[in-house]
N, C-alpha and C. Protein backbone atom coordinates (compact mmCIF):
# COMPACT_ATOMS: atom_id res chain seq x y z
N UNK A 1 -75.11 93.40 -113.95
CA UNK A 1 -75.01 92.66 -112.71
C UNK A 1 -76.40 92.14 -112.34
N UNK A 2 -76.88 90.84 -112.09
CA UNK A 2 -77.47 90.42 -111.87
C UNK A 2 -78.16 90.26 -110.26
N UNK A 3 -79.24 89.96 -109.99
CA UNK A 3 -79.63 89.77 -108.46
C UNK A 3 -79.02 88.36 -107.96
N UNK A 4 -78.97 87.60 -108.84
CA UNK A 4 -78.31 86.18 -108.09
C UNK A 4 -76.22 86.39 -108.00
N UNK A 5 -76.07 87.36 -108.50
CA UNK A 5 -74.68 87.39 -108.10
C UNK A 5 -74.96 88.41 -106.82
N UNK A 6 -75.10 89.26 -106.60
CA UNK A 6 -75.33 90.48 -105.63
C UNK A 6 -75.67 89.81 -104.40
N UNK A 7 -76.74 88.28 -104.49
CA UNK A 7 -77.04 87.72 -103.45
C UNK A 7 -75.58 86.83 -103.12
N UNK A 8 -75.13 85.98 -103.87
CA UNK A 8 -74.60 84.93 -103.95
C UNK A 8 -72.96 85.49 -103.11
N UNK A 9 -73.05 86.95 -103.37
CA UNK A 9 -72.15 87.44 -103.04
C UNK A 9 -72.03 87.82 -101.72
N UNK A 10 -73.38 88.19 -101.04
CA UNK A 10 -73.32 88.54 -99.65
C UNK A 10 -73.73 87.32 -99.09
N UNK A 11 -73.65 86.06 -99.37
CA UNK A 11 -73.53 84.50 -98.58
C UNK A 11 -72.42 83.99 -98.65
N UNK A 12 -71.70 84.65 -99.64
CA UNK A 12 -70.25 83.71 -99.37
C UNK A 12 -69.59 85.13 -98.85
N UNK A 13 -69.55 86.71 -98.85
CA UNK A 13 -68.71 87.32 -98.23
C UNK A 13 -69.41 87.38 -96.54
N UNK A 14 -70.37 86.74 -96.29
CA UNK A 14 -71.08 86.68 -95.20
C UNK A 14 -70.34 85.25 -94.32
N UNK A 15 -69.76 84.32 -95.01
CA UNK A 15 -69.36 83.23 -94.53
C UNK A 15 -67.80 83.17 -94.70
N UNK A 16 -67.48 84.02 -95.23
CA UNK A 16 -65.99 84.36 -95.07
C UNK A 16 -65.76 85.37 -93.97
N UNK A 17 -66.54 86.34 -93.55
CA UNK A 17 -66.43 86.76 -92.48
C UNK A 17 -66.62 85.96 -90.95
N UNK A 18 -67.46 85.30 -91.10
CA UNK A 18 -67.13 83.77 -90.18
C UNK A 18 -66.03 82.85 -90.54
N UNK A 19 -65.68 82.84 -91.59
CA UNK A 19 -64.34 82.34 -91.18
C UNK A 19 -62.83 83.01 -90.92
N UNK A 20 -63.14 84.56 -91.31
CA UNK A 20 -61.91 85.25 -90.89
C UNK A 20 -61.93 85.14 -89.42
N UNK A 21 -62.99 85.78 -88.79
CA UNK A 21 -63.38 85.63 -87.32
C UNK A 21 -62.44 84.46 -86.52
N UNK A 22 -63.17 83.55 -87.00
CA UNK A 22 -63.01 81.95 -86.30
C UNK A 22 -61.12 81.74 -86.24
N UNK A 23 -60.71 82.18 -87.71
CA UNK A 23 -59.19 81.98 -87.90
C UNK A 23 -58.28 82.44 -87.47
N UNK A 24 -58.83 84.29 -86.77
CA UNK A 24 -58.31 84.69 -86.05
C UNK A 24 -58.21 84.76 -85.03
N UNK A 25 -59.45 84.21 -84.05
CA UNK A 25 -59.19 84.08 -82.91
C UNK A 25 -58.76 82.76 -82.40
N UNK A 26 -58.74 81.52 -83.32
CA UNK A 26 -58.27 80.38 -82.99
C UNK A 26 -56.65 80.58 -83.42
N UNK A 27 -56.02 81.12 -83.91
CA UNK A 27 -54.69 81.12 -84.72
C UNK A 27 -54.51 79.74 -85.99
N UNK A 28 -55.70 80.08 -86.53
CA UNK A 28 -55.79 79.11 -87.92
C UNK A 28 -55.73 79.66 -89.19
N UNK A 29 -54.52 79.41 -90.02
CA UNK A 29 -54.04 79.77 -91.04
C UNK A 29 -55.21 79.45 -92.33
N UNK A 30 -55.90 78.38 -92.16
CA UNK A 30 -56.22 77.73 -93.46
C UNK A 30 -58.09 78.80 -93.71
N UNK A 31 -58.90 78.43 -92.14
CA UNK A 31 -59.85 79.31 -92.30
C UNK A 31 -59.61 80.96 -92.36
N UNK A 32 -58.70 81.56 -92.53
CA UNK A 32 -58.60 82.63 -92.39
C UNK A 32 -58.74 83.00 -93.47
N UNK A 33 -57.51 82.32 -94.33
CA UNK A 33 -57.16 82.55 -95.58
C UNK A 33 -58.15 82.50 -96.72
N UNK A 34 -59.00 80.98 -96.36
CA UNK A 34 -60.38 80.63 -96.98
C UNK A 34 -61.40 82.27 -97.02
N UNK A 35 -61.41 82.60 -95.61
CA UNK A 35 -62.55 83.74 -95.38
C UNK A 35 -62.16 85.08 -95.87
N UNK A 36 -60.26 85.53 -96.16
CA UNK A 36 -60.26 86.39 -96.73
C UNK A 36 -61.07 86.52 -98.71
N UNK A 37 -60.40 85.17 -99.10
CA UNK A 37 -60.58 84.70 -100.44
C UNK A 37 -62.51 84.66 -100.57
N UNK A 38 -62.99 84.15 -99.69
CA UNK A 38 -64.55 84.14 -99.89
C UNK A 38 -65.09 85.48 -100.10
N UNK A 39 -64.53 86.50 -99.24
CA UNK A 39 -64.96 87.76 -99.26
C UNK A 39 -64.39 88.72 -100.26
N UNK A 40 -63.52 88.23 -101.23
CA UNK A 40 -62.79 88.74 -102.23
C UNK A 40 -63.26 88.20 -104.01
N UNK A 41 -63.71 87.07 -103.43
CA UNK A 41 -63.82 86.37 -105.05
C UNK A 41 -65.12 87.29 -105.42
N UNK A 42 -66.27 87.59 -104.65
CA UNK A 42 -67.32 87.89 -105.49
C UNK A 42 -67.28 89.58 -106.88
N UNK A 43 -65.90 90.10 -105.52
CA UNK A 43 -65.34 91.18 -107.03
C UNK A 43 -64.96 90.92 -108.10
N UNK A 44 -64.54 89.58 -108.47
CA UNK A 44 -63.67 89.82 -109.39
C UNK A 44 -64.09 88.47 -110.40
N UNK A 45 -65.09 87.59 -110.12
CA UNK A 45 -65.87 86.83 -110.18
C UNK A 45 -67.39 87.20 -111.39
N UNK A 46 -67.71 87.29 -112.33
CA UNK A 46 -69.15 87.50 -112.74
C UNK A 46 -70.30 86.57 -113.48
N UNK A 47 -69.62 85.51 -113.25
CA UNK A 47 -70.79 84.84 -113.55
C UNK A 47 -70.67 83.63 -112.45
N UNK A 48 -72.40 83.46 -112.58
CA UNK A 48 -72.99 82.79 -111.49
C UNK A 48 -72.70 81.16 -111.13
N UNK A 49 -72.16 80.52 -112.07
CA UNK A 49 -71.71 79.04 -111.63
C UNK A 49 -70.46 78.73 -111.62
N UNK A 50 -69.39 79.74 -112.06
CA UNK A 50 -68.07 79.72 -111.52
C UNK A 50 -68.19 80.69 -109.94
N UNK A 51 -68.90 81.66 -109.46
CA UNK A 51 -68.81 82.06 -108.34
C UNK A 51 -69.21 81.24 -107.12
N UNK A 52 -70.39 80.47 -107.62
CA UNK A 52 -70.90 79.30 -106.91
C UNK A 52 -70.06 78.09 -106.53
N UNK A 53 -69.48 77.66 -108.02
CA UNK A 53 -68.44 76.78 -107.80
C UNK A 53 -66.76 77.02 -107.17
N UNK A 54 -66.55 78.32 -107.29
CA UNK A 54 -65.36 78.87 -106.36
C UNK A 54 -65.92 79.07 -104.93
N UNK A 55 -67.01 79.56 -104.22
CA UNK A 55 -67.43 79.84 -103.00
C UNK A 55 -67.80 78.88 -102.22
N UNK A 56 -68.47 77.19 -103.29
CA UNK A 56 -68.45 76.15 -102.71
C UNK A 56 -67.35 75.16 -102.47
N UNK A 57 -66.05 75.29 -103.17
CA UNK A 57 -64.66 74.86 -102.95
C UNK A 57 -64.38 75.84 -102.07
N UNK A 58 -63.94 76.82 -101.89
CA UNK A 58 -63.33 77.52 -100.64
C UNK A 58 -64.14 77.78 -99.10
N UNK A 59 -65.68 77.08 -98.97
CA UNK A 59 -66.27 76.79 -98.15
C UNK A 59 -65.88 76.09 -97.21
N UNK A 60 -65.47 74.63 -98.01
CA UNK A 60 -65.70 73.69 -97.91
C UNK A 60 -64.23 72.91 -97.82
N UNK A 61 -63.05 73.76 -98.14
CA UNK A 61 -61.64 73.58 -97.43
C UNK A 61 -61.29 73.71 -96.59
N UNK A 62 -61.78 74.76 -95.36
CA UNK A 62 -61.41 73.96 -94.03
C UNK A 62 -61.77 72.60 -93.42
N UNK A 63 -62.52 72.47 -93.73
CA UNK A 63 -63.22 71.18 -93.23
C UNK A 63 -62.46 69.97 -93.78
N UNK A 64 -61.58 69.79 -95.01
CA UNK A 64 -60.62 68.53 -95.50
C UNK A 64 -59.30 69.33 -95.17
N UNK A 65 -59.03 70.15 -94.98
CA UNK A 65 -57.27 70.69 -95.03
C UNK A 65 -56.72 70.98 -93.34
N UNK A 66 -56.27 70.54 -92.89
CA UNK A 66 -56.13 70.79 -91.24
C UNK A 66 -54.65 71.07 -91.22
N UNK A 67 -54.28 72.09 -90.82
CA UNK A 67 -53.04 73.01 -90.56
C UNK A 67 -52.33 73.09 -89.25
């Protein structure tokens, strides 16, 4: 395990917790779901430019998908 996954991992499970937050107290399906998945991919995830490239697509779907 590397230091750039270990990091990479507590910025996107750090920003999925802002979006579970946000989803739950607004009653929004799409950021919720995004923020559970952000805070989940870095387990199961090990290398560094598919984690990057999954954490920057599921970032970056609330913002085009409106529910």
């Amino acid at each position: 395990m590397s230091t750039s996954l270990l990091f990479l991992g507590l910025l996107f499970g750090s920003v999925g917790l802002g979006y579970c937050v946000y989803g739950r107290r607004q009653h929004a399906l799409v950021p919720f779901v995004c923020g559970v998945l952000l805070m989940a991919v870095p387990y199961f995830v090990f290398n560094v430019v598919a984690l990057v490239a999954a954490g920057v697509v599921l970032a970056a779907l609330p913002f085009f998908v409106r529910v």
